[in-house]
Protein backbone atom coordinates (compact mmCIF):
# COMPACT_ATOMS: atom_id res chain seq x y z
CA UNK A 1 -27.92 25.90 -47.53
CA UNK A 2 -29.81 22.55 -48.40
CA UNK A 3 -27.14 20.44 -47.19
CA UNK A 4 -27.11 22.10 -43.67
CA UNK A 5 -31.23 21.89 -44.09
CA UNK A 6 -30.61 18.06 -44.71
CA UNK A 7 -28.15 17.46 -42.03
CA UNK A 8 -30.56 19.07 -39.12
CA UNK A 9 -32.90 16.90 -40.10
CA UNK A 10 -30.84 13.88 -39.26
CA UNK A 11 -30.70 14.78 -35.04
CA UNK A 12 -28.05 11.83 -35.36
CA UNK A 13 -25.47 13.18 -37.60
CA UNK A 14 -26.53 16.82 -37.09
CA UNK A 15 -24.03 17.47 -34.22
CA UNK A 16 -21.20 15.30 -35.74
CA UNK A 17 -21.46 17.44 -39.59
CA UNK A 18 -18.11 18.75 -38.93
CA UNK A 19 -16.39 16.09 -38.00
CA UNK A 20 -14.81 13.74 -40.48
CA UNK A 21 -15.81 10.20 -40.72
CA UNK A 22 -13.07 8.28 -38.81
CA UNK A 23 -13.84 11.01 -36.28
CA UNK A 24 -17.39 10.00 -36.14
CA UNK A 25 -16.74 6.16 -35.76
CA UNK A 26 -14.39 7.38 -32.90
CA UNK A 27 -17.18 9.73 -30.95
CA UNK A 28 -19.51 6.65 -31.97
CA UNK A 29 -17.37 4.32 -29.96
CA UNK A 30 -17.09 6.64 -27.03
CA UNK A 31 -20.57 6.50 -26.60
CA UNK A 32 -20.81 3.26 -26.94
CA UNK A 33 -17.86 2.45 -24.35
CA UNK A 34 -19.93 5.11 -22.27
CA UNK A 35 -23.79 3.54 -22.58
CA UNK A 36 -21.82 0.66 -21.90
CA UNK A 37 -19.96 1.88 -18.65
CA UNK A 38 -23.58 3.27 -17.53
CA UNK A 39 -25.32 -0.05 -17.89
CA UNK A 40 -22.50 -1.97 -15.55
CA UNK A 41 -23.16 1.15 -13.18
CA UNK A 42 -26.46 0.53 -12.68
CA UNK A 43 -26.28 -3.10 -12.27
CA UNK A 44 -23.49 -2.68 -9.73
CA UNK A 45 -25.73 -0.79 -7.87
CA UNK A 46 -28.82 -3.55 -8.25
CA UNK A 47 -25.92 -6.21 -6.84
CA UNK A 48 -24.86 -3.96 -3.89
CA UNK A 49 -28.35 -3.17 -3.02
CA UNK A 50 -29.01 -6.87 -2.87
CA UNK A 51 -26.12 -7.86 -0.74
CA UNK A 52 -27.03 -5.01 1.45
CA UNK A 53 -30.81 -6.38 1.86
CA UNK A 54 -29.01 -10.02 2.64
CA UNK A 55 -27.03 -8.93 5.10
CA UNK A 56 -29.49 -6.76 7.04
CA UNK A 57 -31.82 -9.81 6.86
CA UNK A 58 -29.12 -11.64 8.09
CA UNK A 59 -28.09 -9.51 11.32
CA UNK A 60 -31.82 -9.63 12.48
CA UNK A 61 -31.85 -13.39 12.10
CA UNK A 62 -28.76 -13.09 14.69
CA UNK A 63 -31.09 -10.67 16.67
CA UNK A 64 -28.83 -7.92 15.47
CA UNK A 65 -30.66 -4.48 15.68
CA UNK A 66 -30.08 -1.39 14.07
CA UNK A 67 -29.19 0.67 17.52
CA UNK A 68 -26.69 -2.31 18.66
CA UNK A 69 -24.76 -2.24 15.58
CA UNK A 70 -24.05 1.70 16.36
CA UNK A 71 -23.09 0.89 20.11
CA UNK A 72 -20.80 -2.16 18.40
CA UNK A 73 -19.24 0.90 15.84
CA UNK A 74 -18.77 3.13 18.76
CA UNK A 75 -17.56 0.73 21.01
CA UNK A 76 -14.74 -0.19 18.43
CA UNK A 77 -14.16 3.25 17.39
CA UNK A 78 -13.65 4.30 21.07
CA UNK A 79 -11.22 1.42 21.45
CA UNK A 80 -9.16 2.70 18.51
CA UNK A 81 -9.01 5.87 19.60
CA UNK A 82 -7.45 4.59 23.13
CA UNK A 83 -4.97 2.59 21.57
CA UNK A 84 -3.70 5.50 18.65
CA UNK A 85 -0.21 6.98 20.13
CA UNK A 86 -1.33 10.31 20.37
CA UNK A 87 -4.31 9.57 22.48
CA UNK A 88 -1.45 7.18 24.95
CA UNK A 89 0.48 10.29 24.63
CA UNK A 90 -2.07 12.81 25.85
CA UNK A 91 -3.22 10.55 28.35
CA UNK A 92 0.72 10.02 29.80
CA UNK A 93 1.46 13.88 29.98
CA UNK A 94 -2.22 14.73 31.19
CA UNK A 95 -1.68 11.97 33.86
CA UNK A 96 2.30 13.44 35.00
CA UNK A 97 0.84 16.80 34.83
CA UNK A 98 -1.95 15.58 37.56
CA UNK A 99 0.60 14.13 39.87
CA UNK A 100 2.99 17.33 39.17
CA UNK A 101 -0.31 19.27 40.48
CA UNK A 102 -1.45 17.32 43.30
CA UNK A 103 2.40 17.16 45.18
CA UNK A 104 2.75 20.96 44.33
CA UNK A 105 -1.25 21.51 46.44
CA UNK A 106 0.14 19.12 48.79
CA UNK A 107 3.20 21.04 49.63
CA UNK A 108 0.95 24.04 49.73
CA UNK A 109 -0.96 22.59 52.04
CA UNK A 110 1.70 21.45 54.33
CA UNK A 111 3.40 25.16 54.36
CA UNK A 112 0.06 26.08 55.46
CA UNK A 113 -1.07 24.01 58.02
CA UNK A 114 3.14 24.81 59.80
CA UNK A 115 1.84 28.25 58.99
CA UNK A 116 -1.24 27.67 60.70
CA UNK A 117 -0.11 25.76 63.26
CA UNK A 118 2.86 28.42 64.34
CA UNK A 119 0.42 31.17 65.25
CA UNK A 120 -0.15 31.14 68.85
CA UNK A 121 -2.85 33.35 69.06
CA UNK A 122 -6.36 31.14 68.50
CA UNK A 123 -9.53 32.75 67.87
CA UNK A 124 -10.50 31.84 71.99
CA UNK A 125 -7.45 33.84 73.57
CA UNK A 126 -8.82 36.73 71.21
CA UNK A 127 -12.22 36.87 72.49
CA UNK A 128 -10.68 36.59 76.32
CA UNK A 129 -8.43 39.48 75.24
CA UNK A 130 -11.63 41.66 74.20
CA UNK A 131 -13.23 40.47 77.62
CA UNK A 132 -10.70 41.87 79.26
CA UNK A 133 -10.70 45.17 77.97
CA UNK A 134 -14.27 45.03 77.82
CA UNK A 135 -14.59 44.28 81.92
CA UNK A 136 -11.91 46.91 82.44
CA UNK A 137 -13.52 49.43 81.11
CA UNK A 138 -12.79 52.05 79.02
CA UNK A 139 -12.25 55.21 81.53
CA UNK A 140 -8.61 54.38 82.37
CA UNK A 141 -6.18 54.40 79.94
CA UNK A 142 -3.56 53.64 83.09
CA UNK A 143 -5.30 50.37 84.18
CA UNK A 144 -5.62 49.31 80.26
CA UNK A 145 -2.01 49.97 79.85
CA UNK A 146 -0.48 46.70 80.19
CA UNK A 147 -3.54 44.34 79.14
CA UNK A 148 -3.26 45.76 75.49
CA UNK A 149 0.44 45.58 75.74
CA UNK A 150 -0.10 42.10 76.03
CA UNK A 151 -2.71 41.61 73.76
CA UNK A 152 -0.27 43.56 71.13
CA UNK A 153 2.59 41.09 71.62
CA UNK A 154 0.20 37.75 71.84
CA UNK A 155 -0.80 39.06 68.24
CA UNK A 156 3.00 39.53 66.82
CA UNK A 157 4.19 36.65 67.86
CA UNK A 158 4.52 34.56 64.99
CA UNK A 159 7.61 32.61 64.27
CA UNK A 160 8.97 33.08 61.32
CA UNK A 161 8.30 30.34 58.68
CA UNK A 162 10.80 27.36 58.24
CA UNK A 163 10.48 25.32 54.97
């Protein structure tokens, strides 16, 4: 019980008690490898912190700012992106599939201005067709007879559509 009174007062060798001595100069030279590693750490980080103060001192000597280095980054990044295949290949199919589109609402277009174009009966020899009934009258079915008959047929005669 003295010993392990005696070894806690050592905070050192306290921890290591268990351990056997070539142990101990191994865990010892870990920690010394690690201090070590720690130390070239921190000075990496005082060199890069350095070079990054140089070089931002540098790019406003060139009248570099801050906001045109982001349009520069964007600018380039935007220009990558056009050049990667699958953006050329997006672009390509969206592009055919556009053209597909617009000849197929074309077409359409066509079929219905023939469409259009085949009906004889305009809006204006509708409205004379109503004026005629209208100044007829609507007492005589007999005098009405053969106006609507004609009005009937003006409306169904549509050719029938030729593509």
């Amino acid at each position: 019980f003295l010993n392990l009174i005696q070894d806690m007062r050592d905070a050192s060798t306290w921890p290591l008690a268990h351990l056997a001595s070539s142990e101990i100069v191994s865990v010892e030279g870990k920690q010394e490898e690690k201090a070590q590693t720690e130390d070239e750490i921190q000075a990496l980080r005082q060199v890069l912190l350095a070079k990054e103060q140089y070089a931002a001192d540098i790019r406003r000597q060139l009248g570099m700012s801050p906001l045109g280095n982001i349009k520069q980054s964007i600018s380039k990044g935007w220009q990558e992106v056009q050049t990667s295949a699958p953006y050329v290949r997006t672009r390509d199919s969206l592009s055919h599939a556009g053209q597909v589109t617009s000849a197929a609402m074309s077409s359409v277009g066509v079929v219905i201005t023939r469409r259009l174009a085949q009906m004889r009966y305009t809006h204006s020899q509708f409205l004379h067709s109503i004026f005629i009934i209208k100044e007829a009258g609507f007492g005589s079915s007999t005098s009405l007879k053969p106006e609507i008959f004609n009005i009937r047929s003006t409306l169904y005669t549509v050719e029938p559509l030729s593509y």
